[in-house]
C-alpha atoms as a PDB file:
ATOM      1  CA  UNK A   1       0.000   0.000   0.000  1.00  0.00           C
ATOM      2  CA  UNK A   2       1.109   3.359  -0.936  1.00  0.00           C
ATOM      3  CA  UNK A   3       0.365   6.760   1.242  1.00  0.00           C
ATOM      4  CA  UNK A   4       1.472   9.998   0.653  1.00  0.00           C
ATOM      5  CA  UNK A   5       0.849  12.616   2.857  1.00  0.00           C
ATOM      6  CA  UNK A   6       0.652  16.265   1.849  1.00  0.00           C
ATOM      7  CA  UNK A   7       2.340  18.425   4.562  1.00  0.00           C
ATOM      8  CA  UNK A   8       0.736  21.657   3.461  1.00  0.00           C
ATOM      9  CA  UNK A   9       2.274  25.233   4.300  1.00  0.00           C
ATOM     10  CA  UNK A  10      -0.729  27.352   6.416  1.00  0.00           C
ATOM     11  CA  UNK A  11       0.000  31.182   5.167  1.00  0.00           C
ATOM     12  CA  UNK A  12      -1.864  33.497   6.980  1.00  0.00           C
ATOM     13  CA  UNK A  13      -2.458  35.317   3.997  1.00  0.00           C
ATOM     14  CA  UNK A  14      -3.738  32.899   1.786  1.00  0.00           C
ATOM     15  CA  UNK A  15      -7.170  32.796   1.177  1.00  0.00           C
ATOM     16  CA  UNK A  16      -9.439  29.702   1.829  1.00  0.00           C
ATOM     17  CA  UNK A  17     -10.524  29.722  -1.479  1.00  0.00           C
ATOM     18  CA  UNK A  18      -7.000  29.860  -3.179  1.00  0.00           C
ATOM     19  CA  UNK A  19      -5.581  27.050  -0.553  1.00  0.00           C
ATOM     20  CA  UNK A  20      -8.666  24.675  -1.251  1.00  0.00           C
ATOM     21  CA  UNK A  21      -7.938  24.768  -5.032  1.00  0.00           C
ATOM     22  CA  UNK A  22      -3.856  24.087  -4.536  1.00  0.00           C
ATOM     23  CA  UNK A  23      -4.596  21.791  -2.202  1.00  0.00           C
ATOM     24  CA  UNK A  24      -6.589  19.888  -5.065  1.00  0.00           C
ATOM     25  CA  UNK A  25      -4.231  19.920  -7.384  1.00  0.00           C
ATOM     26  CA  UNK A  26      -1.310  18.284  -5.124  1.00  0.00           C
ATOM     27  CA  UNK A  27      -4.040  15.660  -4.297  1.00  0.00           C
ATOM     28  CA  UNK A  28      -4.370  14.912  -7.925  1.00  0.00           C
ATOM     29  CA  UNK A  29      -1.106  15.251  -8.409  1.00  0.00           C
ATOM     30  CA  UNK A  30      -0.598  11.356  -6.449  1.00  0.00           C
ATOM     31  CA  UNK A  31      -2.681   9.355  -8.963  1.00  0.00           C
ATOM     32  CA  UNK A  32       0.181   7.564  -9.965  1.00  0.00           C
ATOM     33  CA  UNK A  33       1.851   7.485  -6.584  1.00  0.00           C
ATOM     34  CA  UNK A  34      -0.272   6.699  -3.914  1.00  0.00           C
ATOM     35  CA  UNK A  35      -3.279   4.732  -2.826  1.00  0.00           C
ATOM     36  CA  UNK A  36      -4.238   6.614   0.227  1.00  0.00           C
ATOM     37  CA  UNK A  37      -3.856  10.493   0.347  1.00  0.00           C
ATOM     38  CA  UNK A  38      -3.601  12.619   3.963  1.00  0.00           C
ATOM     39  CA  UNK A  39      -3.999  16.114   4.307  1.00  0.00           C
ATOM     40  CA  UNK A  40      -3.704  17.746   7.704  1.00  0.00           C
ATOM     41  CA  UNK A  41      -6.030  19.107  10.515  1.00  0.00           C
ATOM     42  CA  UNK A  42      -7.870  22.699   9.982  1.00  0.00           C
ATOM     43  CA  UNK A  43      -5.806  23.439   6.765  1.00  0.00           C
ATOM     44  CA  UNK A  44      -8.580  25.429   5.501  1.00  0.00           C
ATOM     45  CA  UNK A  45      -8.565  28.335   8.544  1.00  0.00           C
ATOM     46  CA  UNK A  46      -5.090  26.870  10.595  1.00  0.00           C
ATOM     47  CA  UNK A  47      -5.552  24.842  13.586  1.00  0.00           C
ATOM     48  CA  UNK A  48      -4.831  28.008  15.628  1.00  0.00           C
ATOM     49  CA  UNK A  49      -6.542  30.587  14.234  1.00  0.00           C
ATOM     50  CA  UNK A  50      -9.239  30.392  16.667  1.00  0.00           C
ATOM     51  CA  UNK A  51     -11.322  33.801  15.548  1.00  0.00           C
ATOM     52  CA  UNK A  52     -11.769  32.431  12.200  1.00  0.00           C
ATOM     53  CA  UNK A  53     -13.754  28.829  13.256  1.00  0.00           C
ATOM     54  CA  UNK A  54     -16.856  30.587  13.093  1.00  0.00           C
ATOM     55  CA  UNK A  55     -17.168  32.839  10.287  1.00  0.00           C
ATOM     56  CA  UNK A  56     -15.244  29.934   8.126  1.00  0.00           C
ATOM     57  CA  UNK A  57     -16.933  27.076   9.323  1.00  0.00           C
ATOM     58  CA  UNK A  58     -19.098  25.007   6.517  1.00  0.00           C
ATOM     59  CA  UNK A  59     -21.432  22.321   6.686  1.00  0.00           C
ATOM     60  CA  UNK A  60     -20.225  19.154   6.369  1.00  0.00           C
ATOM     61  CA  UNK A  61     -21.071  18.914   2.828  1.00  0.00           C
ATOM     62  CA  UNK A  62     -20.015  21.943   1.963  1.00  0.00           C
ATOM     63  CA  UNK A  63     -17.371  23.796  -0.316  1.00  0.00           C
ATOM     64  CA  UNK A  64     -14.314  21.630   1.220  1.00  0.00           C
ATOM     65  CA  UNK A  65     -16.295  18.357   0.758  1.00  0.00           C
ATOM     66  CA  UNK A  66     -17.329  19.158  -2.819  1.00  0.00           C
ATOM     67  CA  UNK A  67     -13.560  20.189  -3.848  1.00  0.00           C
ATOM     68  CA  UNK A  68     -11.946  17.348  -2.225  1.00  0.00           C
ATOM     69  CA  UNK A  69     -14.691  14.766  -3.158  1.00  0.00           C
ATOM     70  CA  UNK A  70     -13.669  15.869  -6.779  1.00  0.00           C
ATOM     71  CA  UNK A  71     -10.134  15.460  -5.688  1.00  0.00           C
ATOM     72  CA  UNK A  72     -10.448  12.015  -4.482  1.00  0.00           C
ATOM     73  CA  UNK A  73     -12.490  11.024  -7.838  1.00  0.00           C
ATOM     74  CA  UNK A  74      -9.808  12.699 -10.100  1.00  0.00           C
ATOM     75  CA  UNK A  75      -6.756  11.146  -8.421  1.00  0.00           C
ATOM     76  CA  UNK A  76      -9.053   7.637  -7.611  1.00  0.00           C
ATOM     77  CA  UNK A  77      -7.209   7.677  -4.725  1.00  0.00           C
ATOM     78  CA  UNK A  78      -8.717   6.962  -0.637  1.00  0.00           C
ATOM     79  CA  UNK A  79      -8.218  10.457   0.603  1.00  0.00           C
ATOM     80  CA  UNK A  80      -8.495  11.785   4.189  1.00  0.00           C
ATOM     81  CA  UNK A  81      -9.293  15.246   3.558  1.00  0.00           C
ATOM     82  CA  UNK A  82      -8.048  16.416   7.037  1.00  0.00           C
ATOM     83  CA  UNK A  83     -10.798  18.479   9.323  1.00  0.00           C
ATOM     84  CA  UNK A  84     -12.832  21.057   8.568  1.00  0.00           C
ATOM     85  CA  UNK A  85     -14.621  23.079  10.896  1.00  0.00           C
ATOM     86  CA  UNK A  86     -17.821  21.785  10.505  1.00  0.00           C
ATOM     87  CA  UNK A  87     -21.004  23.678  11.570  1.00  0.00           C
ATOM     88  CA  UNK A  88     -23.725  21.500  12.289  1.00  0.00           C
ATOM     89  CA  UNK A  89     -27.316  21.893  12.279  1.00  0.00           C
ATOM     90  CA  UNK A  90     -29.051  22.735  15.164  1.00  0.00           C
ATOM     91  CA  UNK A  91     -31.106  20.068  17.502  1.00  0.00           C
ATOM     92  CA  UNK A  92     -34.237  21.846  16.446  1.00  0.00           C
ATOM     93  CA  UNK A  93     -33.630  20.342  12.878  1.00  0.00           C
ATOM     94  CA  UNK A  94     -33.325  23.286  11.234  1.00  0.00           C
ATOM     95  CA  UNK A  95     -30.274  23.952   7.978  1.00  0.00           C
ATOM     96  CA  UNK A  96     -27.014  23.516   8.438  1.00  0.00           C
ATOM     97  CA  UNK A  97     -25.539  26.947   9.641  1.00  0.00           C
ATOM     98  CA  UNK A  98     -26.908  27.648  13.281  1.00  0.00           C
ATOM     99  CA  UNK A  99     -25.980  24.642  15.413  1.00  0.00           C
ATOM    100  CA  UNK A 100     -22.638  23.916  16.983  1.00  0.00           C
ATOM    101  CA  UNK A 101     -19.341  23.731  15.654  1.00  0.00           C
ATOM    102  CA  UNK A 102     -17.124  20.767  15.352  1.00  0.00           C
ATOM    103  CA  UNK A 103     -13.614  20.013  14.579  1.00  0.00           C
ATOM    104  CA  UNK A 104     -14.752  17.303  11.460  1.00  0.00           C
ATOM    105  CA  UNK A 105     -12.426  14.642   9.646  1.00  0.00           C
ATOM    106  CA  UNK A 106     -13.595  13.392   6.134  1.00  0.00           C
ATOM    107  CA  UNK A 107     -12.679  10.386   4.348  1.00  0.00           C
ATOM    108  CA  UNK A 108     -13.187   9.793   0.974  1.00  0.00           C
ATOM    109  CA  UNK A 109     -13.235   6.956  -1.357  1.00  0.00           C
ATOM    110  CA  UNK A 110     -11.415   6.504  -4.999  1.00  0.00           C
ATOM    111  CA  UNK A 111     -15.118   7.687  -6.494  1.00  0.00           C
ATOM    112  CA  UNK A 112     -15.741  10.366  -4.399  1.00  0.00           C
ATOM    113  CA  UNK A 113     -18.101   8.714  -1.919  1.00  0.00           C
ATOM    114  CA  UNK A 114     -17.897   9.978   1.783  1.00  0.00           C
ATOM    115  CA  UNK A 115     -16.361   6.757   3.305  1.00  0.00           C
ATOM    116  CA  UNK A 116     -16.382   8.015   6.932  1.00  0.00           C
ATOM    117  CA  UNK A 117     -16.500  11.111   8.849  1.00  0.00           C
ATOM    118  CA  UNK A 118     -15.133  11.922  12.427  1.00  0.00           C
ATOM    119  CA  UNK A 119     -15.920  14.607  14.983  1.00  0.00           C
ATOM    120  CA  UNK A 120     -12.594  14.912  17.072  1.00  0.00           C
ATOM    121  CA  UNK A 121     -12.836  13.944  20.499  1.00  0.00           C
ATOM    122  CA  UNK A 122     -10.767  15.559  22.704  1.00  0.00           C
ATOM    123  CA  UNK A 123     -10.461  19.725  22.115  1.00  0.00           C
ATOM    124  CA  UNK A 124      -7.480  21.210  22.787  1.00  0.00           C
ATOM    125  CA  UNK A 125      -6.815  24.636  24.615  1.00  0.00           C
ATOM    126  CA  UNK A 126      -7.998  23.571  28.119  1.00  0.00           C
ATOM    127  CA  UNK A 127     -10.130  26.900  29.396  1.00  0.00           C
ATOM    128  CA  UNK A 128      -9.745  28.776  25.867  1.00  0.00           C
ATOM    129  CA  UNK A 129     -10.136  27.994  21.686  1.00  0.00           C
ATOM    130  CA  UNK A 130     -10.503  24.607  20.705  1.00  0.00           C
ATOM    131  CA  UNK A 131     -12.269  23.519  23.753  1.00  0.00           C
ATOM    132  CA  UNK A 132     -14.565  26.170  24.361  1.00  0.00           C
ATOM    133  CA  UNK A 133     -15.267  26.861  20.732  1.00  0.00           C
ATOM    134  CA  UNK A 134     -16.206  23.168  19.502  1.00  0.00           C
ATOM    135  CA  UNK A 135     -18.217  20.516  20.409  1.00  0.00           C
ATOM    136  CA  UNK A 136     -16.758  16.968  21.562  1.00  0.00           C
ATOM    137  CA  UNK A 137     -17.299  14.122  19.169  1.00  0.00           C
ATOM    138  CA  UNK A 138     -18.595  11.006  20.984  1.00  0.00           C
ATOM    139  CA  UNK A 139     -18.002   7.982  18.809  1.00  0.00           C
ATOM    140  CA  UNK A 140     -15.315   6.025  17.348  1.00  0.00           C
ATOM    141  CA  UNK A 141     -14.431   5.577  14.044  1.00  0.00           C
ATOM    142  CA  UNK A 142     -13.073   3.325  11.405  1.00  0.00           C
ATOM    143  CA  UNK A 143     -13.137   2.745   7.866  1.00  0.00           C
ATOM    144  CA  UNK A 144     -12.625  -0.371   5.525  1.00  0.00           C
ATOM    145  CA  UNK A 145      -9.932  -0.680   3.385  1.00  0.00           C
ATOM    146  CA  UNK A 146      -9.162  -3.104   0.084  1.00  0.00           C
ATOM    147  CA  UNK A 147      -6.527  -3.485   2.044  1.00  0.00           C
ATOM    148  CA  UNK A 148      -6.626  -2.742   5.807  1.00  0.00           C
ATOM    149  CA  UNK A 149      -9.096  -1.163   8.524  1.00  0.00           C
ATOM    150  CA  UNK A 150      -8.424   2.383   9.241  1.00  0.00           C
ATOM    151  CA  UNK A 151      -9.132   4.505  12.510  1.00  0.00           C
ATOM    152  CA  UNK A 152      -9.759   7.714  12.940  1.00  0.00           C
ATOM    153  CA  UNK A 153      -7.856  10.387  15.458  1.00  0.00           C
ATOM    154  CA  UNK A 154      -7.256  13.809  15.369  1.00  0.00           C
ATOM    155  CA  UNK A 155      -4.296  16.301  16.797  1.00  0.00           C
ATOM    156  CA  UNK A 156      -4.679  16.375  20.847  1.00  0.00           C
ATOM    157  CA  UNK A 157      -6.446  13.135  20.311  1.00  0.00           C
ATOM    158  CA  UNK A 158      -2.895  11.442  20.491  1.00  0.00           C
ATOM    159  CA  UNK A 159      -2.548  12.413  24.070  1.00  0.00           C
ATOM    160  CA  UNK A 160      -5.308   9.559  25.057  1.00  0.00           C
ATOM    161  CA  UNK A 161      -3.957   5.844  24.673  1.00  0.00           C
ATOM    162  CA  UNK A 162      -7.235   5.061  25.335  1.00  0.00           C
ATOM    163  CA  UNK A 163      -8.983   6.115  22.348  1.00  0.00           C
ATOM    164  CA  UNK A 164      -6.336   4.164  20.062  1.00  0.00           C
ATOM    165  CA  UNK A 165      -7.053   1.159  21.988  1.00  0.00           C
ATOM    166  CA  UNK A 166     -10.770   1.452  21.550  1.00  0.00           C
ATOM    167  CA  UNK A 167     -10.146   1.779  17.791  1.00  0.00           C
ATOM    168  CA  UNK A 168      -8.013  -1.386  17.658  1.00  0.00           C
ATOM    169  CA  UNK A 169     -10.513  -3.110  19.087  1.00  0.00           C
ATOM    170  CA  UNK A 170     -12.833  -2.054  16.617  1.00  0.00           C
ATOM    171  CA  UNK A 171     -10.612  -3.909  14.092  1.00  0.00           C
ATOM    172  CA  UNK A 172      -8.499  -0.951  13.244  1.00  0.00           C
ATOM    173  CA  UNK A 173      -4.904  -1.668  11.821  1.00  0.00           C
ATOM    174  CA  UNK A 174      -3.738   1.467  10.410  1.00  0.00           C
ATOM    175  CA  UNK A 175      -4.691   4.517  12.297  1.00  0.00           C
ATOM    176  CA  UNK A 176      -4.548   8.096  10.490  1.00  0.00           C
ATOM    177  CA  UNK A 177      -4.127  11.751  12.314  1.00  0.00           C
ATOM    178  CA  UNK A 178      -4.027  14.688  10.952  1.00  0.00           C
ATOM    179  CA  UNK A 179      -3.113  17.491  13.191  1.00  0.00           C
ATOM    180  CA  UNK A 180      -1.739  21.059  13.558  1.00  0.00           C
ATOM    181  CA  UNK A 181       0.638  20.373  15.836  1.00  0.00           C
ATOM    182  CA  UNK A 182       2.989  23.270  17.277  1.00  0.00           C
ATOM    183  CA  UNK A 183       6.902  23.223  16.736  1.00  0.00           C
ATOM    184  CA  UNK A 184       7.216  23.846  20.492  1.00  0.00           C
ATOM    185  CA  UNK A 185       6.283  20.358  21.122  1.00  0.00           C
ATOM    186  CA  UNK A 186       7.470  18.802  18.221  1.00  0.00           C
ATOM    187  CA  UNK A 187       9.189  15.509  20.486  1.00  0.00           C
ATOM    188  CA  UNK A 188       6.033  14.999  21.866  1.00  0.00           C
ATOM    189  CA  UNK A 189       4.660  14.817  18.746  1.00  0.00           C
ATOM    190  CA  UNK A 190       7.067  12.027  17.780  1.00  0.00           C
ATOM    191  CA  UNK A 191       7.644  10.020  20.803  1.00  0.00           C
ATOM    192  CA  UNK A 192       3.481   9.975  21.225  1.00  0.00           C
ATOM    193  CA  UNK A 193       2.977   8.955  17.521  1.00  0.00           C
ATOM    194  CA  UNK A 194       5.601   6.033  18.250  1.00  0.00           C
ATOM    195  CA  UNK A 195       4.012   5.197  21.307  1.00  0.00           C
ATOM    196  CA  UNK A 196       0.815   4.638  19.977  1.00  0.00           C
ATOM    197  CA  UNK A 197       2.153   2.595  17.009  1.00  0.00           C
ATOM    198  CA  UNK A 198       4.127   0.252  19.777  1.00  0.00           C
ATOM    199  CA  UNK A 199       1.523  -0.061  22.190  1.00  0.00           C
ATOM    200  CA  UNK A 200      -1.602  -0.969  19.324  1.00  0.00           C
ATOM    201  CA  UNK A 201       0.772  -3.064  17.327  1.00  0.00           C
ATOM    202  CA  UNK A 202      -0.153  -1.227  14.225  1.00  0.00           C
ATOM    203  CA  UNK A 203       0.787   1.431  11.458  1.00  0.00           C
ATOM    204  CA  UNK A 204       0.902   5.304  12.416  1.00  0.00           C
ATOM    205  CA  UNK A 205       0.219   7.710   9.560  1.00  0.00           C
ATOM    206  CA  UNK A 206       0.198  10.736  11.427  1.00  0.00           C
ATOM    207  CA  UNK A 207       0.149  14.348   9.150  1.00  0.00           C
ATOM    208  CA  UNK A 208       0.838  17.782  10.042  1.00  0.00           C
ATOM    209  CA  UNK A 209       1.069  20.911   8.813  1.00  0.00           C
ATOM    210  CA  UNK A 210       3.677  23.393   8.237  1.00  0.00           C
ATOM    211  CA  UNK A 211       4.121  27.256   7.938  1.00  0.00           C
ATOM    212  CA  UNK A 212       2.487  29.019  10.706  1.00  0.00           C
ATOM    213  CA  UNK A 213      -1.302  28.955  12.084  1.00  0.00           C
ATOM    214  CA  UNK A 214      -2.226  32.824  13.484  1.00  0.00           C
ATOM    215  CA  UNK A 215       1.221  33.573  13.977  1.00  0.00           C
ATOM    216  CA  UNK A 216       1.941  30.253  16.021  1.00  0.00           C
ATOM    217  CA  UNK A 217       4.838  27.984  14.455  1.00  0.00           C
ATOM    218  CA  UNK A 218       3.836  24.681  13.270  1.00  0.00           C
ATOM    219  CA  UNK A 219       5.867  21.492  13.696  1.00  0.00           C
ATOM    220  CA  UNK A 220       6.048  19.780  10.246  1.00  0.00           C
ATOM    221  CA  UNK A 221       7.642  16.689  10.281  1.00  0.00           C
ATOM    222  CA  UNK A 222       4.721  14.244   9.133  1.00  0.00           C
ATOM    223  CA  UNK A 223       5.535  10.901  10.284  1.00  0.00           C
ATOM    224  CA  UNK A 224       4.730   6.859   9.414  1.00  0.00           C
ATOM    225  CA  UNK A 225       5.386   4.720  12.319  1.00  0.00           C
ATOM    226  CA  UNK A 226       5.146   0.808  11.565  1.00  0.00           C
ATOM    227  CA  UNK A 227       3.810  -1.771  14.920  1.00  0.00           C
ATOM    228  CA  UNK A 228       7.507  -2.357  15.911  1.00  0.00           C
ATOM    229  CA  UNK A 229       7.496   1.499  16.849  1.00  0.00           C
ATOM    230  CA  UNK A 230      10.472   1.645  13.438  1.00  0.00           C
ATOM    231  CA  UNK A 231      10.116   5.334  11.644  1.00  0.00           C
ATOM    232  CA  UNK A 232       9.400   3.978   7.491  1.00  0.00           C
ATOM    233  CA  UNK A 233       9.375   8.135   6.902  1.00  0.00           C
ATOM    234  CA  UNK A 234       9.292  11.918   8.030  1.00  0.00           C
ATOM    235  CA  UNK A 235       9.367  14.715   6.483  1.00  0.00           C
ATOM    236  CA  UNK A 236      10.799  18.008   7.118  1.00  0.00           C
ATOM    237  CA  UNK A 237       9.902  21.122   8.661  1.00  0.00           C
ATOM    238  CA  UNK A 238       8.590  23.069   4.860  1.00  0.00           C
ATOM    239  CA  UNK A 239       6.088  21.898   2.412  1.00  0.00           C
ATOM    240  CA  UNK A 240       6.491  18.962   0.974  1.00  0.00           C
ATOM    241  CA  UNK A 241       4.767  15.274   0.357  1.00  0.00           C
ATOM    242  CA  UNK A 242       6.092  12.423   2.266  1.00  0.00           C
ATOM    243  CA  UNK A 243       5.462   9.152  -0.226  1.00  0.00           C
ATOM    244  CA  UNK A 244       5.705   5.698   1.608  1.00  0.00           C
ATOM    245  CA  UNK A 245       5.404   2.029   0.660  1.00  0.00           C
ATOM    246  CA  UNK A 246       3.913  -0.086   3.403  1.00  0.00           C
ATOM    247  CA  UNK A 247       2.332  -3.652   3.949  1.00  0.00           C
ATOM    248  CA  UNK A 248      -0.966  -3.824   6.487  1.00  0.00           C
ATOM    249  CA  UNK A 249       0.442  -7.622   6.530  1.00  0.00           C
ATOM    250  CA  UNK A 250       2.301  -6.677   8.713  1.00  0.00           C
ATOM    251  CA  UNK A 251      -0.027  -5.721  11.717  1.00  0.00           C
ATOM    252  CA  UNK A 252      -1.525  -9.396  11.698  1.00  0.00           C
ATOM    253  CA  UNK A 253       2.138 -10.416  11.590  1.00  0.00           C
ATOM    254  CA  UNK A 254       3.188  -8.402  14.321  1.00  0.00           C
ATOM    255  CA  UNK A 255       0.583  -9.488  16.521  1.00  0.00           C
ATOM    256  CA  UNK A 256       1.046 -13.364  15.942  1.00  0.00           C
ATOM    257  CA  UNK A 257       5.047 -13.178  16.739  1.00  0.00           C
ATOM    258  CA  UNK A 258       4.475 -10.571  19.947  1.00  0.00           C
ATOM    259  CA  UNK A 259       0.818 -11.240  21.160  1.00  0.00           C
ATOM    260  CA  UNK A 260       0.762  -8.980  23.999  1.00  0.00           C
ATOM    261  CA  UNK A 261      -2.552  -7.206  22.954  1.00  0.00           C
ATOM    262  CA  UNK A 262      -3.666 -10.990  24.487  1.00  0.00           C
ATOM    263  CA  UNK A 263      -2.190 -10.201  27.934  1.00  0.00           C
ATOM    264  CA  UNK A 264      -4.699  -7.073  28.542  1.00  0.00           C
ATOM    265  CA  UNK A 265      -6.411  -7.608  31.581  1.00  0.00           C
ATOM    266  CA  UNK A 266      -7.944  -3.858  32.303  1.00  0.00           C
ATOM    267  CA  UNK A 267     -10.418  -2.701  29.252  1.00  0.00           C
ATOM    268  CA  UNK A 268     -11.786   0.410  28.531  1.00  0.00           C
ATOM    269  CA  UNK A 269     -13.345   2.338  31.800  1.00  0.00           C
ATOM    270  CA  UNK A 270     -17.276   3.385  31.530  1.00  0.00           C
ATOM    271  CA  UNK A 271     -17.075   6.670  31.711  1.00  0.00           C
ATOM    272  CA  UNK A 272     -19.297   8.340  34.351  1.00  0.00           C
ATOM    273  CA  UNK A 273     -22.677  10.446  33.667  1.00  0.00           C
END
C-alpha cells in the first residue's frame, strides 16, 4: 500500500478559497503514486486561528467536501481530507448553519463517496479555543480498506492511549491523524505517535502541517510509524509530500510473533454520567 501525505504550508495570507484549489491539485497530483492520500487538521482556517472557526466554518457537505470529493475522484485515490470546521445543524432540525461547531475529519473513497467522517474527540486549549469553541465528538471511528481497517484520530487526540485502543478493538490496523501540531512540542509529537504505534501493534500515519497557524509555528515533520514502533518516513519542517510504501500484513504479523494485545487484563473504563 502506498500513502502519501501532503504536509501543506498554512500562510496566513492565503485565502481559503485559493488554498482549497492548490490543495486539489497536489491531491491529484498522487494518482500515480499513492493509494491513500492525507492532508492535515484545519488546513482550511489553521488549527490556531481560533477567531476564524466561526465565520469559516461550513457544513459538512459543503465547499471543502465538494472540492476534495472531486479530488479524491480525479486522483481515484482513498483520501483523508483532514478536518474542517464543521457547523452542524441545530437540535431543532433546522439547515445547516446555526448549530454547533465541530472540529470534522472526512474520508473519501477513490469515487468520491464519503467513506467516513469523524468529529474529534478531545479539544485542545484547556479553558480557551478549541475547547470552548467546539463541540466533543462522541463515537469512534473506522473505515474499511481493500486493504486494511483504518481509525480515525485527530491532533490532541494522540494524548489519550485510550482512544487508540478502543479503535483497535474495533478492528483498526492502520490509524490516520491529521493534526496542527505546534513546533514547540514537536518531540512529543514524535515520541506519542511512536508510542501509539508500539503499544496498538499497528501502522501510524500521522500528518501535520507546516508554515504558521495565526502567527503560532507549526511542527512539520509528518511521520509513518510501523507496529515495531520503526520510523518507514518523516518529512521536514517546509512543504512537501512524504510518499511511503507499506504492507498492512504486517499488523496481523506483528501481533502473531508478539501477542501482547492478548495479555490485557484492564479494558476500557465506563465513563461516568
Amino acid at each position: 500500500m502506498r500513502a502519501s501525505l501532503i504536509q501543506i504550508a498554512v500562510d496566513d495570507d492565503e485565502s481559503v478559497e485559493s488554498r482549497r484549489a492548490r490543495v486539489a491539485s497536489l491531491v491529484r497530483d498522487q494518482a500515480d503514486a499513492a493509494d491513500l492520500v492525507m492532508l492535515p487538521e484545519l488546513w482550511t482556517t489553521g488549527a490556531f486561528a481560533y477567531e476564524r472557526f466561526g465565520s469559516e466554518a461550513e457544513p459538512l457537505e459543503g465547499p471543502t467536501y465538494e472540492v476534495m470529493a472531486k479530488a479524491a475522484s480525479d486522483a481515484g485515490v482513498w483520501l483523508h481530507a483532514g478536518s474542517i470546521p464543521e457547523r452542524a445543524a441545530s437540535d431543532s432540525g433546522s439547515a445547516a448553519g446555526d448549530g454547533p461547531l465541530y472540529n470534522t475529519s472526512l474520508l473519501f473513497s477513490p469515487s468520491g463517496d464519503l467513506a467516513a467522517a469523524y468529529r474529534k474527540i478531545h479539544r485542545f486549549g484547556f479553558d480557551k479555543g478549541e475547547a470552548v469553541l467546539m463541540g466533543a465528538g462522541t463515537e469512534l471511528v473506522t473505515a474499511r480498506l481493500p486493504e486494511t481497517t483504518v481509525g480515525l484520530a485527530t491532533c490532541y487526540d494522540l494524548r489519550f492511549p485510550e482512544l487508540f485502543r478502543g479503535l483497535v478493538d474495533a478492528g483498526a490496523e492502520v490509524l490516520l491523524l491529521p493534526a496542527g501540531w505546534p513546533a514547540r512540542r514537536r518531540s512529543h509529537w514524535t515520541l506519542l505517535a511512536q508510542a501509539r504505534a508500539v503499544e496498538n501493534q499497528a501502522f501510524v500515519l500521522a500528518c501535520g502541517t507546516a508554515g504558521t497557524h495565526a502567527r503560532v509555528p507549526q511542527a512539520g515533520h509528518s511521520i509513518v510509524v510501523d507496529p515495531w514502533g520503526e520510523v518507514l518516513a518523516e518529512a521536514g519542517p517546509d512543504e512537501e509530500v512524504l510518499t511511503v510504501e507499506f504492507d498492512p500484513a504486517r499488523v496481523a504479523t506483528t501481533r502473531e510473533q508478539f501477542p501482547a494485545l492478548k495479555d490485557r487484563v484492564l479494558g476500557l473504563a465506563t465513563p461516568r454520567r
